[in-house]
Protein backbone atom coordinates (compact mmCIF):
# COMPACT_ATOMS: atom_id res chain seq x y z
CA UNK A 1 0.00 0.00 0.00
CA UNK A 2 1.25 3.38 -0.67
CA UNK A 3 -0.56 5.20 2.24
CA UNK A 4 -2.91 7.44 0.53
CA UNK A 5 -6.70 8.14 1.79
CA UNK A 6 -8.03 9.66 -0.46
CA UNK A 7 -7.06 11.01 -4.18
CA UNK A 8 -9.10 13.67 -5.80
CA UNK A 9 -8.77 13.03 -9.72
CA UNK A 10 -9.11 16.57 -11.73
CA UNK A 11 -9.85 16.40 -15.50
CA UNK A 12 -8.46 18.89 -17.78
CA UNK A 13 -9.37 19.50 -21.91
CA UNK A 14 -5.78 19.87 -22.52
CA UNK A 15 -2.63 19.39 -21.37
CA UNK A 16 -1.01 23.04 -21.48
CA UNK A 17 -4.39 23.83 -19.13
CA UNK A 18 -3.75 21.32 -16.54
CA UNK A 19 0.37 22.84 -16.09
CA UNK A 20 -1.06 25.91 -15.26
CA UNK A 21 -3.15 24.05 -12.51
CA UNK A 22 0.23 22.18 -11.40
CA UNK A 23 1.97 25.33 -11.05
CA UNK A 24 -0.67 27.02 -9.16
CA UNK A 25 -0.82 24.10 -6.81
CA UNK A 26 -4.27 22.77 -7.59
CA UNK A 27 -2.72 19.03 -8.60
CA UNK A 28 0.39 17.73 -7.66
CA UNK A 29 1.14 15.25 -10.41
CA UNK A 30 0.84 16.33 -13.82
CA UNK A 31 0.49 13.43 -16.81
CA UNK A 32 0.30 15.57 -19.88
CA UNK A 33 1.32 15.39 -23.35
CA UNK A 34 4.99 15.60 -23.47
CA UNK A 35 5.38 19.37 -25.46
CA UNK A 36 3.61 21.57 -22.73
CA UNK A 37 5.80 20.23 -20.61
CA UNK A 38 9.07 21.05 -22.73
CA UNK A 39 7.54 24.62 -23.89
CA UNK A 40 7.06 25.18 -19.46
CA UNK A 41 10.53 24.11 -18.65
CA UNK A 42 12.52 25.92 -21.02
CA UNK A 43 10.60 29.16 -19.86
CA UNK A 44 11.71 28.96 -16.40
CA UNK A 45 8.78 27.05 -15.25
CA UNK A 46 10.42 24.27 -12.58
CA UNK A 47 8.89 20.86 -13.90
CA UNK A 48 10.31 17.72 -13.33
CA UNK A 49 10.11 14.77 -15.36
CA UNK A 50 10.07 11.35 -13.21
CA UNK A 51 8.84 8.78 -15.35
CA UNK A 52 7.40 7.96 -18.33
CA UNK A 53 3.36 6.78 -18.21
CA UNK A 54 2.84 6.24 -22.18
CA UNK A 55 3.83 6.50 -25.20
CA UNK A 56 1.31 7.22 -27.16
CA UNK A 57 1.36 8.75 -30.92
CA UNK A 58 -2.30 10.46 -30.04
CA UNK A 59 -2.85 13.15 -33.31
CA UNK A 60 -5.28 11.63 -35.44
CA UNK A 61 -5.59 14.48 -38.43
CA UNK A 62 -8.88 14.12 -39.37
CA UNK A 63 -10.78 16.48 -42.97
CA UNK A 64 -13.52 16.69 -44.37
CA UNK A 65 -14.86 15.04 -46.87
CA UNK A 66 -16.27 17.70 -48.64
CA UNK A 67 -12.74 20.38 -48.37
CA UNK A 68 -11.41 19.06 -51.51
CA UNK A 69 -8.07 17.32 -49.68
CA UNK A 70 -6.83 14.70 -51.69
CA UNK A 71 -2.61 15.48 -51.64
CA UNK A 72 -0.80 17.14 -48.76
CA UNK A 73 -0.36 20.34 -50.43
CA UNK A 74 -4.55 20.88 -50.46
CA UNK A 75 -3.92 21.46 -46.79
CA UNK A 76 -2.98 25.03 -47.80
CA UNK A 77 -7.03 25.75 -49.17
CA UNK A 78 -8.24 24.74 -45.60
CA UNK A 79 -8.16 25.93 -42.09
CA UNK A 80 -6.83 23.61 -39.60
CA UNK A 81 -8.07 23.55 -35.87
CA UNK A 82 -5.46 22.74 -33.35
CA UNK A 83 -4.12 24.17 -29.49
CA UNK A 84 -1.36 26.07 -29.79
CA UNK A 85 1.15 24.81 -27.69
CA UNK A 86 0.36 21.09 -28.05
CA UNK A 87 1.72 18.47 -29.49
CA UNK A 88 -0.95 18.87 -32.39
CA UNK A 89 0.96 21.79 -33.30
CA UNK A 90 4.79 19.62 -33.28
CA UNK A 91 3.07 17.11 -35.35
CA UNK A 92 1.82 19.36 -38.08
CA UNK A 93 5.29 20.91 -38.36
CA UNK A 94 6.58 17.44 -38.69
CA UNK A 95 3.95 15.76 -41.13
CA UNK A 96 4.25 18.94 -43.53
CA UNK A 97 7.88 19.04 -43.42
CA UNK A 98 8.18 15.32 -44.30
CA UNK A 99 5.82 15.73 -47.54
CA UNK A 100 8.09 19.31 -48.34
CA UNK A 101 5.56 22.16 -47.31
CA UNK A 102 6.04 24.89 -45.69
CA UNK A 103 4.03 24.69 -42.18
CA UNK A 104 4.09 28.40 -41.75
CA UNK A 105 1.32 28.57 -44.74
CA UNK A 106 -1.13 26.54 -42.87
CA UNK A 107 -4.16 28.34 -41.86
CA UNK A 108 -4.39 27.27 -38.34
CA UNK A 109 -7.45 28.03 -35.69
CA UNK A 110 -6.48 28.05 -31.94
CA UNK A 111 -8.95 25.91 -30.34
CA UNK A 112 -9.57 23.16 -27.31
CA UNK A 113 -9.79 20.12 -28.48
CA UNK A 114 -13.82 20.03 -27.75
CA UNK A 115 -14.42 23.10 -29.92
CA UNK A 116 -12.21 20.99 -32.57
CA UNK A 117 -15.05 18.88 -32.56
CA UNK A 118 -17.67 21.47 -32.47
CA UNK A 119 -15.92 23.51 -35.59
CA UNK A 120 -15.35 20.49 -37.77
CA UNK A 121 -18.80 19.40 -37.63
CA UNK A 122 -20.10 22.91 -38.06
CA UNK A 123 -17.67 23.40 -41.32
CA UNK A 124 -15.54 26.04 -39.29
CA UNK A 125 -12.53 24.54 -39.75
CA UNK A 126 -11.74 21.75 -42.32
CA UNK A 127 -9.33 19.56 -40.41
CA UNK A 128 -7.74 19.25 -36.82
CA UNK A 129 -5.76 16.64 -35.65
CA UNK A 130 -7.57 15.07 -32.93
CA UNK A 131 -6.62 13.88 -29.56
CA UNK A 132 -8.77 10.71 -28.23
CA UNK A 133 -11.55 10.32 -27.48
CA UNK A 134 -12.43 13.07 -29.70
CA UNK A 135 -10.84 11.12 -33.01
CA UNK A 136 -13.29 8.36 -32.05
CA UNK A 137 -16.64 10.07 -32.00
CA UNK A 138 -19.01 8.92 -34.93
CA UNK A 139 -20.25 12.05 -36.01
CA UNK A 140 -16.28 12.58 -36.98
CA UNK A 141 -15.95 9.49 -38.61
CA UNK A 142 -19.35 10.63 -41.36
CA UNK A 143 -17.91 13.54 -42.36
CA UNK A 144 -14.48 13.68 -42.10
CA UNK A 145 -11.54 10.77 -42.93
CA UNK A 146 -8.32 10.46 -41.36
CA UNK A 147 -5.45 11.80 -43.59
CA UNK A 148 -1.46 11.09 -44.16
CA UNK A 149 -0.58 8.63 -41.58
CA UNK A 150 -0.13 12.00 -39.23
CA UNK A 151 0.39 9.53 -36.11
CA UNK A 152 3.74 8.73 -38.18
CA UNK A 153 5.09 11.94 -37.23
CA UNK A 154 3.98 12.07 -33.60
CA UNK A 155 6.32 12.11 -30.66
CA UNK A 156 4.19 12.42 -27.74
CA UNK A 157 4.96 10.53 -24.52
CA UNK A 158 2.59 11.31 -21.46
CA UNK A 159 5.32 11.66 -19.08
CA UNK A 160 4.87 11.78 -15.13
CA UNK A 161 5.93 15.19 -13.89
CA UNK A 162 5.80 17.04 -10.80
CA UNK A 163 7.20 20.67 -9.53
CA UNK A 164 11.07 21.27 -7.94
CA UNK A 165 8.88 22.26 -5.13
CA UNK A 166 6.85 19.70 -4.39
CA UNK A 167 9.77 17.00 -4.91
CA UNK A 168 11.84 18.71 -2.11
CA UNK A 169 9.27 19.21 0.37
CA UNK A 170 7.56 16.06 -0.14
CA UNK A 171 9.73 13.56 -1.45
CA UNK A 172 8.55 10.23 0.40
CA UNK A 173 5.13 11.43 -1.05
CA UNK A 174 6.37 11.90 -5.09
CA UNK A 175 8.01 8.41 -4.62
CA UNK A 176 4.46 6.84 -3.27
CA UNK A 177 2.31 8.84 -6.53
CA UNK A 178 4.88 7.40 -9.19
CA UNK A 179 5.23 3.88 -7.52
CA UNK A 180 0.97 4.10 -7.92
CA UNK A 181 1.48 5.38 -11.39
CA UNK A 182 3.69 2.45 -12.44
CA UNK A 183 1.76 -0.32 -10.96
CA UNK A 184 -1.72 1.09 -12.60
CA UNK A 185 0.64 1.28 -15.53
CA UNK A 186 1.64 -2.39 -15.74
CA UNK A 187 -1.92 -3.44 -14.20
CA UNK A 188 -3.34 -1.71 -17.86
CA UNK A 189 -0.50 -3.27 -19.77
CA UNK A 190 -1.24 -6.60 -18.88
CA UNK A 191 -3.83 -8.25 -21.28
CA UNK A 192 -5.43 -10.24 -18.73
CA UNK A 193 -6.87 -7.21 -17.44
CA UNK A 194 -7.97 -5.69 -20.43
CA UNK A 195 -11.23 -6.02 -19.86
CA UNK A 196 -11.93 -5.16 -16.19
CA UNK A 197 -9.20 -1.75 -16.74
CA UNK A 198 -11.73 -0.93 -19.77
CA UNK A 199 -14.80 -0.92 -17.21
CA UNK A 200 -13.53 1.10 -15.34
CA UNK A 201 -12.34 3.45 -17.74
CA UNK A 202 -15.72 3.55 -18.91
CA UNK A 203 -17.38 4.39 -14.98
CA UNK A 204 -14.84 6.91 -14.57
CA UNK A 205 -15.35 9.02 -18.01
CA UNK A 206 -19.07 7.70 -19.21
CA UNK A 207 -17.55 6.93 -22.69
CA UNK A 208 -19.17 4.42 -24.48
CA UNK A 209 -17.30 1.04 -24.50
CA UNK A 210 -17.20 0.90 -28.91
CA UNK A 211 -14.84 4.54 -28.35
CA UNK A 212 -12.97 3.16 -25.55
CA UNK A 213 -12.19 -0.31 -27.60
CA UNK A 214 -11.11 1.77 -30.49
CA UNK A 215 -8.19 4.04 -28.45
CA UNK A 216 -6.98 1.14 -26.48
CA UNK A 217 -4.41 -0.71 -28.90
CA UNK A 218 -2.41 3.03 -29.32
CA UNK A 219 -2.05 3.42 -25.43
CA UNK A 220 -1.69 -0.36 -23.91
CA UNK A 221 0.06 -3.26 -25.24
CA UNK A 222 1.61 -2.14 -28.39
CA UNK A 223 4.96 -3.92 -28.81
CA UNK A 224 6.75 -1.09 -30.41
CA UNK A 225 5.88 1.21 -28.17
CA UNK A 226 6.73 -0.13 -24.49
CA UNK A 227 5.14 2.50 -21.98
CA UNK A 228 7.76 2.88 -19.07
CA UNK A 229 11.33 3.35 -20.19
CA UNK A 230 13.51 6.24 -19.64
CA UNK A 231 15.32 5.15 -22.57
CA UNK A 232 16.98 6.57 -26.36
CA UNK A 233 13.02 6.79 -27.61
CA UNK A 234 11.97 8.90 -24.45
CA UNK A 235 15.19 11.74 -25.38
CA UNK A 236 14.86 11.60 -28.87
CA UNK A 237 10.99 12.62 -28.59
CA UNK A 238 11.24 15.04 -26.07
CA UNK A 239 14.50 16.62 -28.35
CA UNK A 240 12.14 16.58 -31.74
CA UNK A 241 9.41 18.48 -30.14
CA UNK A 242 12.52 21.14 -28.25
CA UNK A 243 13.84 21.60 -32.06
CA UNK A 244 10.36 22.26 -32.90
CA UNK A 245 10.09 25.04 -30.15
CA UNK A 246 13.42 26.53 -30.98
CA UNK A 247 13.12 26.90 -34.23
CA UNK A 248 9.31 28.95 -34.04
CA UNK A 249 11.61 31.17 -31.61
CA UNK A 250 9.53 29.76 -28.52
CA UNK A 251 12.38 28.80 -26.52
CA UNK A 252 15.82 30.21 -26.55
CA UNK A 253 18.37 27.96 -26.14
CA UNK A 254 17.35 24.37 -26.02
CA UNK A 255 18.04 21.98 -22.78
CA UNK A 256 18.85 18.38 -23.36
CA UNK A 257 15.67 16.23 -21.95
CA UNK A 258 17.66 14.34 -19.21
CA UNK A 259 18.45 18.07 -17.15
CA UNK A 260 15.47 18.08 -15.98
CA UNK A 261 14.60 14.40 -16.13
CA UNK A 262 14.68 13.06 -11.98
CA UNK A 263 15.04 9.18 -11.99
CA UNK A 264 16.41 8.03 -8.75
CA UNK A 265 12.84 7.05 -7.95
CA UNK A 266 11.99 5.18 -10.48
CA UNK A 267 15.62 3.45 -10.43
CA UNK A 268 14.53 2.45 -6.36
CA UNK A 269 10.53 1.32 -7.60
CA UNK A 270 10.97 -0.43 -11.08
CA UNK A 271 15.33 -0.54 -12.05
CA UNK A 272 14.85 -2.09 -15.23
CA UNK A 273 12.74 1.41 -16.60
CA UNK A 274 15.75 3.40 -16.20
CA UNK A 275 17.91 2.84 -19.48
CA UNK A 276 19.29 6.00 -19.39
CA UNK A 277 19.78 8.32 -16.01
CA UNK A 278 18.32 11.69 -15.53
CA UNK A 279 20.48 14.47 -14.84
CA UNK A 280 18.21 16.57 -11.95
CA UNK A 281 18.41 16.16 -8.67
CA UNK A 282 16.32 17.85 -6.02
């Protein structure tokens, strides 16, 4: 047991929103995608990186059927919903570089992902790379059809971060949160479980079971992409998305993942996740 009577779980739209809420010391733990987290640190804001929870390509880029999309460079006619400062944004720099456009002529819409929804349904925008559950939703799937392999160019790992702060004063208690994290973690992972984990998925966010079957395979069990390791796959995603950042001129100098990466707990709960060592310490 890891001594804790009672948890209050917050839910957050987006990742970027729920830092904010770590910082101002509404949560404690943060498990975001991994570019808010990058973007905080490299603007002065003391996050710490302890473990890794999944990885997870997430950005499903969904159009519409009726925009007139059929070859990457038709994504210059349309506007394209996406949160700035998410990984939806690092993943349409990396998808249009790869097919040799220019990502600065995309005509992008800052929205949460909900209003992503909302706008693509309502012909407001013309394509947004989704986040799950939204990339699941049937009324997405009539109108709109998911375009150029954009998961390809993901790099998004929902890493287990906390504050400097909180990791000082309350170290015995950051050790206890990831050591829950990593057992719920390989409790999910294990197939046997699949079932009863996906009930209670279901209880806890009232999705219906056909949209939580459909985003399981990208988050549990896939065999190329172990959830866990602080490893060569963890540094060189968290480094795409910091080159990303640098070169838009929203960082300015770029920090190697691993200085603020803190993995003496994880070493102590599970030794076999740390393939590479983080360079913080408290």
């Amino acid at each position: 047991m890891s001594g804790f009577e009672e948890i209050e779980l917050k839910t957050f739209t987006a990742g970027a929103l729920a830092g904010e809420a770590l910082i101002g010391g509404e949560i404690h733990v943060w498990n975001p995608g991994n570019l808010p987290v990058i973007s905080m640190r490299h603007n002065g804001v003391p996050v710490v990186v302890c473990g890794v929870l999944t990885v997870c390509p997430a950005e499903y880029l969904y159009v519409r059927n009726d925009a007139g999309v059929t070859r990457p460079e038709d994504l210059y006619n349309i506007r394209i919903g996406l949160l700035e400062g998410s990984t939806q944004t690092g993943v349409m720099e990396n998808l249009g570089i790869h097919y040799g456009l220019d990502p600065g002529r995309f005509e992008t819409v800052n929205l949460p992902p909900p209003e992503q929804v909302t706008a693509l349904l309502n012909n407001e925008i013309q394509a947004s790379p989704l986040f799950p559950p939204f990339s699941y939703y049937p009324e997405v799937h009539k109108i709109a059809t998911y375009k150029f392999d954009s998961l390809k160019f993901s790099h998004t790992n929902v890493p287990i971060v906390f504050t400097e702060d909180f990791i000082r004063k309350n170290p015995n208690a950051a050790k206890a949160i990831l050591k829950v994290l990593i057992r719920g973690q390989e409790y999910c992972d294990n197939p046997a479980n699949k079932e009863e984990v996906m009930k209670i998925h279901q209880e806890f966010t009232e999705q219906t079971m056909d949209i939580i079957e459909m985003g399981w395979d990208p988050y549990w069990g896939h065999p190329d992409l172990p959830n866990g390791p602080v490893n060569k796959r963890y540094v060189d995603d968290m480094q795409n998305y910091t080159d990303f950042l640098f070169k838009h001129g929203r960082i300015k100098e770029k920090m190697h993942p691993l200085d603020y990466t803190y993995t003496r707990f994880l070493k102590e709960i599970k030794p076999d996740y740390v393939n590479l060592e983080g360079r913080w310490t408290p």
